[in-house]
N, C-alpha and C. Protein backbone atom coordinates (compact mmCIF):
# COMPACT_ATOMS: atom_id res chain seq x y z
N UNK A 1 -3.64 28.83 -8.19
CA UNK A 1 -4.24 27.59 -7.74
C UNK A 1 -5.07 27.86 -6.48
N UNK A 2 -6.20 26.98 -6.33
CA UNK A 2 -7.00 27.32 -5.12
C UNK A 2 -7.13 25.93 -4.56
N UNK A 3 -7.10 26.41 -3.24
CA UNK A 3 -7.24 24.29 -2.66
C UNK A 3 -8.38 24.92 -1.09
N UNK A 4 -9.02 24.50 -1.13
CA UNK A 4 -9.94 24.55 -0.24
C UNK A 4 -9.80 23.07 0.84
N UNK A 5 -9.50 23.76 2.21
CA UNK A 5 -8.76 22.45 3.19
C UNK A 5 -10.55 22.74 3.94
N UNK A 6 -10.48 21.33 3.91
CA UNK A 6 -11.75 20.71 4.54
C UNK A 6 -11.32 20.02 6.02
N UNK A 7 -12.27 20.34 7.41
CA UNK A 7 -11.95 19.56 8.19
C UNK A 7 -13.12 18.44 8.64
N UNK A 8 -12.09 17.32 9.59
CA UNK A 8 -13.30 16.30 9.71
C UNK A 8 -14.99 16.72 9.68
N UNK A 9 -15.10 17.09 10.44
CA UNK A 9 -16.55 17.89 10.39
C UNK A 9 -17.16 17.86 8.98
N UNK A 10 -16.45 18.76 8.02
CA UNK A 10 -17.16 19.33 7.14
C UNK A 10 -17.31 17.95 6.25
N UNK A 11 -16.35 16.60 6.32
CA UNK A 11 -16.44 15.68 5.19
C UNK A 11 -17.48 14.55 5.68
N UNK A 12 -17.29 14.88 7.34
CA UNK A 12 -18.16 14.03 8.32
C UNK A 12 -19.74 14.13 7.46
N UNK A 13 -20.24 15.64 7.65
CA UNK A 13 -21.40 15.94 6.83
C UNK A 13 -21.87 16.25 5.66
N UNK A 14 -20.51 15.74 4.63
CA UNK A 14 -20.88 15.68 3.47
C UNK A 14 -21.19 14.35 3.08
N UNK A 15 -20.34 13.32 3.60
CA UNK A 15 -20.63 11.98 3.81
C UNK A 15 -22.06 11.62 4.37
N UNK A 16 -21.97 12.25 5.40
CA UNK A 16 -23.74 12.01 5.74
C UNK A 16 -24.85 12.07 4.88
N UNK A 17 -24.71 13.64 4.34
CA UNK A 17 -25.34 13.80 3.54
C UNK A 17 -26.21 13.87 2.13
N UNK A 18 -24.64 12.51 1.80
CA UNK A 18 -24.56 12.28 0.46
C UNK A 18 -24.10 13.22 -0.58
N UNK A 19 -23.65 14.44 -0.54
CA UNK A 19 -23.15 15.58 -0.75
C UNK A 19 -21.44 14.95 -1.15
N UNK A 20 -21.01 14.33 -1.12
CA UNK A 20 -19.22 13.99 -0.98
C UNK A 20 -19.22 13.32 -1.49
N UNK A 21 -18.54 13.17 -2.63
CA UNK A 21 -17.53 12.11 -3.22
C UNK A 21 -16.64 11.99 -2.48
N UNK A 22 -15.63 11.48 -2.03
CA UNK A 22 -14.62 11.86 -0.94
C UNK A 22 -13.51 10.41 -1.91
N UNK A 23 -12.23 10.87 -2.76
CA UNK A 23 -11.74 10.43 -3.30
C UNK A 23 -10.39 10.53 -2.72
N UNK A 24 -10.16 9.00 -2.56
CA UNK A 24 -8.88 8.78 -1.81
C UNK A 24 -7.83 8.59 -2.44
N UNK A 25 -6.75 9.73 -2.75
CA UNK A 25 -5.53 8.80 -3.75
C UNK A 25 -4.65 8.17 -3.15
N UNK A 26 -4.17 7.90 -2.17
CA UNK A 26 -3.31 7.11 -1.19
C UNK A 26 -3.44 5.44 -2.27
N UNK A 27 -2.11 4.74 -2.10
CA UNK A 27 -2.07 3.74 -3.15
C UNK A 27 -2.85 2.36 -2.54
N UNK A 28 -2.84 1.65 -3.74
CA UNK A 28 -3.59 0.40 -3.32
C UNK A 28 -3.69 -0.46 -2.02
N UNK A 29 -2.48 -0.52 -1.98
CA UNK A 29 -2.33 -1.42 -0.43
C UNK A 29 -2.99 -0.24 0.94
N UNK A 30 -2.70 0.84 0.79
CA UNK A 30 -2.84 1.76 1.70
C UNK A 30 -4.22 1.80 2.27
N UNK A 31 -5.34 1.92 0.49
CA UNK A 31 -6.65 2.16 1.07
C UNK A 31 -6.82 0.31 1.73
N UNK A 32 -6.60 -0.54 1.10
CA UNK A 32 -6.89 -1.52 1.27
C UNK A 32 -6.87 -1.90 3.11
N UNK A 33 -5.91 -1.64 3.58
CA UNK A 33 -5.49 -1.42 5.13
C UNK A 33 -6.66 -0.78 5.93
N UNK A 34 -7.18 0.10 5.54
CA UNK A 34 -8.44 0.95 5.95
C UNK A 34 -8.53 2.17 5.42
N UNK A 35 -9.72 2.60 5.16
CA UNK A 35 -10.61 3.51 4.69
C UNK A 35 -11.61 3.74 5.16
N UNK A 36 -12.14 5.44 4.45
CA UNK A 36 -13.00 6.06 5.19
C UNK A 36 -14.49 5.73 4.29
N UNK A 37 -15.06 5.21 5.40
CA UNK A 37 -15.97 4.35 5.20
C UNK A 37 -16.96 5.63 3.44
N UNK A 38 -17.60 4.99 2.83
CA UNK A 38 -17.90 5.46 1.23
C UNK A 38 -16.78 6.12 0.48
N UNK A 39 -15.90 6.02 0.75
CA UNK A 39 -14.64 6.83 0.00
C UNK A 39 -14.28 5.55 -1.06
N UNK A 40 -14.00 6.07 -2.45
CA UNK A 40 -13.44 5.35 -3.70
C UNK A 40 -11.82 5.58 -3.82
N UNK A 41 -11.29 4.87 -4.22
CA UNK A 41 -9.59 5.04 -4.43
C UNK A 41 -9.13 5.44 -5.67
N UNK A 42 -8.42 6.29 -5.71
CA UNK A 42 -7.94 6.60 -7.22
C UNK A 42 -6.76 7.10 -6.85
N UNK A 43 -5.64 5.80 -6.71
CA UNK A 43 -4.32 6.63 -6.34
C UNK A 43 -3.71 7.41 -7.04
N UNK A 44 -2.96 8.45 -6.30
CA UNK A 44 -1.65 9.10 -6.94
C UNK A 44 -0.71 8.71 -7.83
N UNK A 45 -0.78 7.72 -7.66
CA UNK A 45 0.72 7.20 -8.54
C UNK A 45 0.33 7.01 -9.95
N UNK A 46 -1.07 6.61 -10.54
CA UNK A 46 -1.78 6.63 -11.52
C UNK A 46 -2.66 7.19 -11.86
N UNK A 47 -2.89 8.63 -11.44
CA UNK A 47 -3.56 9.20 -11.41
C UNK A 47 -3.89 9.74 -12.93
N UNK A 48 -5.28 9.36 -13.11
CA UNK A 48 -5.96 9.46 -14.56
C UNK A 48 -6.92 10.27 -14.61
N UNK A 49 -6.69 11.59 -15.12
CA UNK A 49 -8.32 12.54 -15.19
C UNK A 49 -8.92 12.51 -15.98
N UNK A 50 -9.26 11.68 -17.26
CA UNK A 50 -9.97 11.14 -17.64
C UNK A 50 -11.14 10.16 -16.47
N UNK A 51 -10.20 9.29 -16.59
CA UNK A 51 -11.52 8.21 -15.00
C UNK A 51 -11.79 8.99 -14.23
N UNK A 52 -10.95 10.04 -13.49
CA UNK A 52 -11.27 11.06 -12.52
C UNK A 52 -12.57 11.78 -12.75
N UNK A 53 -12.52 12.47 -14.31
CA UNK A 53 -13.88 13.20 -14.90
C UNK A 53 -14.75 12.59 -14.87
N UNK A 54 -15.07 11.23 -15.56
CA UNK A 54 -16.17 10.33 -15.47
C UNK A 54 -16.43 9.69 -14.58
N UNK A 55 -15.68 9.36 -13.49
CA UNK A 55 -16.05 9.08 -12.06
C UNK A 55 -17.27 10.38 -11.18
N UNK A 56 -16.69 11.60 -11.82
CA UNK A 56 -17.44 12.82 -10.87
C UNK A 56 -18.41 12.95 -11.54
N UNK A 57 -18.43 12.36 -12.80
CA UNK A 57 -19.76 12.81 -14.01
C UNK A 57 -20.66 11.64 -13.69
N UNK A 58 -20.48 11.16 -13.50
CA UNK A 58 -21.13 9.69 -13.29
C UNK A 58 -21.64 9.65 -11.67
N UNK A 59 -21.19 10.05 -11.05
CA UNK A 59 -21.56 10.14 -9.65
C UNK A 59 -22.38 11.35 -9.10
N UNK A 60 -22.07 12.71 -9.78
CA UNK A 60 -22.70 13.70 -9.59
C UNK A 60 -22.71 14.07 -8.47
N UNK A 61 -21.51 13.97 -7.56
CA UNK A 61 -21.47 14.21 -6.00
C UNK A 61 -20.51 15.26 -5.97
N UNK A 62 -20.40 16.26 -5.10
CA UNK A 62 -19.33 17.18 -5.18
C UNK A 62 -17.80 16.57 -4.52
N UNK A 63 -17.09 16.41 -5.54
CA UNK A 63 -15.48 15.56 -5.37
C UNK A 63 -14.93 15.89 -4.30
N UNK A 64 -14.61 15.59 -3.42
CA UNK A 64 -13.50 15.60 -2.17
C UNK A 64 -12.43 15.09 -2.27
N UNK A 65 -10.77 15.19 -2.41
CA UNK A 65 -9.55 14.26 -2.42
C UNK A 65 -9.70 14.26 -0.84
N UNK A 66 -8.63 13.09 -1.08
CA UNK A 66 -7.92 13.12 0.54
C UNK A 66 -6.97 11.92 0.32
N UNK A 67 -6.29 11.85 1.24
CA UNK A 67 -4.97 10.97 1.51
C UNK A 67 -4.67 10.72 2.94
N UNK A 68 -3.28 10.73 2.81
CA UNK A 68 -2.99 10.14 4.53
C UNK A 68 -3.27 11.63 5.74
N UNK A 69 -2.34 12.40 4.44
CA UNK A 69 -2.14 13.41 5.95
C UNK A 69 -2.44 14.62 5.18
N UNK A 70 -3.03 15.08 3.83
CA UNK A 70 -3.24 16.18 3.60
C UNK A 70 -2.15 16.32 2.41
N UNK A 71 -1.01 15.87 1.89
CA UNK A 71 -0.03 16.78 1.06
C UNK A 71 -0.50 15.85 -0.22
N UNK A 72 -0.38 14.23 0.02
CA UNK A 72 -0.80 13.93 -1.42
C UNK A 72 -1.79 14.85 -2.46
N UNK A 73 -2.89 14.67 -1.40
CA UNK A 73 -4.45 15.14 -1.98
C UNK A 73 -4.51 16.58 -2.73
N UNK A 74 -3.15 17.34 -1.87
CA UNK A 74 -3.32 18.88 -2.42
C UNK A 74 -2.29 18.82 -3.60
N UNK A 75 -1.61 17.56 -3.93
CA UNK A 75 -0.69 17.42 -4.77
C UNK A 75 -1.27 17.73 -6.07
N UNK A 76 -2.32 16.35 -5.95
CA UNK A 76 -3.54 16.00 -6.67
C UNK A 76 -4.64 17.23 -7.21
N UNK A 77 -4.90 18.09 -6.82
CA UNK A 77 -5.05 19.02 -6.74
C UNK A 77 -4.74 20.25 -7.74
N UNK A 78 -3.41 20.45 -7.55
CA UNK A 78 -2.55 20.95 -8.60
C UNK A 78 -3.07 20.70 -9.49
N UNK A 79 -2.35 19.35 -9.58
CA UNK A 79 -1.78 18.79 -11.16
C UNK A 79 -3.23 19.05 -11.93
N UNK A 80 -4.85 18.69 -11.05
CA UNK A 80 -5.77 18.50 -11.92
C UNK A 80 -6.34 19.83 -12.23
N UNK A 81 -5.56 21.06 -11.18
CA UNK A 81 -5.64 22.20 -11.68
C UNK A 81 -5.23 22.74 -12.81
N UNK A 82 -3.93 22.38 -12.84
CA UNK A 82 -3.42 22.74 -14.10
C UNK A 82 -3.65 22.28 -15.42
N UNK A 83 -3.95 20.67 -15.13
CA UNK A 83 -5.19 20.35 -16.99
C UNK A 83 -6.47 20.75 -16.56
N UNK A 84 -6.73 21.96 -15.81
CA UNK A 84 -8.28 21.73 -16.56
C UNK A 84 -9.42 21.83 -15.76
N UNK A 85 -8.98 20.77 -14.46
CA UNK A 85 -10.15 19.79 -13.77
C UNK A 85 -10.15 21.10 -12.71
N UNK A 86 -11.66 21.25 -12.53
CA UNK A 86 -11.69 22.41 -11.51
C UNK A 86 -11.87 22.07 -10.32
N UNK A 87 -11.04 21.15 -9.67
CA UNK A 87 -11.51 20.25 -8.46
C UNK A 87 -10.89 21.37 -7.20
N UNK A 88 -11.24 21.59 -6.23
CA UNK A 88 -10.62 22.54 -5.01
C UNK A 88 -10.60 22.01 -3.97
N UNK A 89 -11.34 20.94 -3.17
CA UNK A 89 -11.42 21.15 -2.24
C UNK A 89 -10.61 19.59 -1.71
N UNK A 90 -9.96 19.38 -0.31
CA UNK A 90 -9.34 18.40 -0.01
C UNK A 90 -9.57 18.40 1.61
N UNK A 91 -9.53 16.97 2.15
CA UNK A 91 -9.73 17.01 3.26
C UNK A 91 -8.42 16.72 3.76
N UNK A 92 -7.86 18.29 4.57
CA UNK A 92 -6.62 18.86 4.99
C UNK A 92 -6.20 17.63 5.83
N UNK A 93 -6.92 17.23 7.22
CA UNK A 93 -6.03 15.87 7.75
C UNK A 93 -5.74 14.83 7.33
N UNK A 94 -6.92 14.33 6.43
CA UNK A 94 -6.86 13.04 5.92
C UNK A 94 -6.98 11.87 7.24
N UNK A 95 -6.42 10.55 6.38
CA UNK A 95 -7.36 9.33 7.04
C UNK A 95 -6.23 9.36 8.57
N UNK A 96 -5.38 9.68 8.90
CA UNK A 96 -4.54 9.89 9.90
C UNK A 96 -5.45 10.65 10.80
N UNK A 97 -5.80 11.85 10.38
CA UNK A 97 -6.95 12.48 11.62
C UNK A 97 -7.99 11.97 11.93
N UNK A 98 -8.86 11.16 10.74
CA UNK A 98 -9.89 10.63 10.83
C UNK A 98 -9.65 9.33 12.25
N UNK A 99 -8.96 8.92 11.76
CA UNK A 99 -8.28 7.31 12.52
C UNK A 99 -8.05 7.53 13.85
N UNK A 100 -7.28 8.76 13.70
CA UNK A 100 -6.81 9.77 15.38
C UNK A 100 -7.89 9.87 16.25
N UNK A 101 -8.71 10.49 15.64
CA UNK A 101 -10.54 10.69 15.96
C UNK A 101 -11.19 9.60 16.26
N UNK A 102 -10.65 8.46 15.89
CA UNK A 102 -11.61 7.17 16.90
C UNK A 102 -13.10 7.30 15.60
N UNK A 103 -12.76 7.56 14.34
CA UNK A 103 -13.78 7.76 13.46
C UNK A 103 -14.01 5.80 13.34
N UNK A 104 -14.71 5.62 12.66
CA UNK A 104 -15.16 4.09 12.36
C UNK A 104 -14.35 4.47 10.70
N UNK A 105 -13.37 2.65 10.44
CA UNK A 105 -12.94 2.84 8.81
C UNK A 105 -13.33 1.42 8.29
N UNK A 106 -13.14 1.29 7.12
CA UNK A 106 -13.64 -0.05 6.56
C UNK A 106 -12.41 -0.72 5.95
């Protein structure tokens, strides 16, 4: 398995750049509380790689997970490693560092 840990910075300027999907699995109520501002939700607990695939096919952005603090997202990760989905990369702090950081959330 390969998981590529992303830090604020690097999602900061993928976000900028339009370059990031930045996919949050943290559960409903969670993102709902706040989020990182263009980030989509696709929690853990239902996690579907089917919608997952056609979400990234459809968007054509290079996929980013993330979660609260980093372990969901690399959970996520795995699992979509192991059917298949060649997804790697996760943003290691998640919305806890972001938030820490005095980042702006929605």
């Amino acid at each position: 398995m390969t998981i590529v840990d992303l830090d604020r910075d690097a999602v900061k300027r993928g976000l900028a750049d339009g370059s990031v999907l930045l996919v949050d699995v943290r559960e409903p109520h969670e993102f709902a509380q706040g989020h990182i501002p263009g980030s989509v939700s696709h929690p853990l607990s239902t996690f579907d790689l089917d919608a997952l695939r056609a979400l990234i096919a459809a968007d054509g952005r290079r996929p980013v997970l993330s979660c609260a603090a980093g372990v969901r997202s690399a959970r996520a990760l795995h699992y979509a490693q192991s059917q298949g989905v060649p997804l790697t990369e996760h943003y290691a702090g998640g919305f806890k560092d972001w938030i820490t950081a005095g980042e702006a959330t929605e």
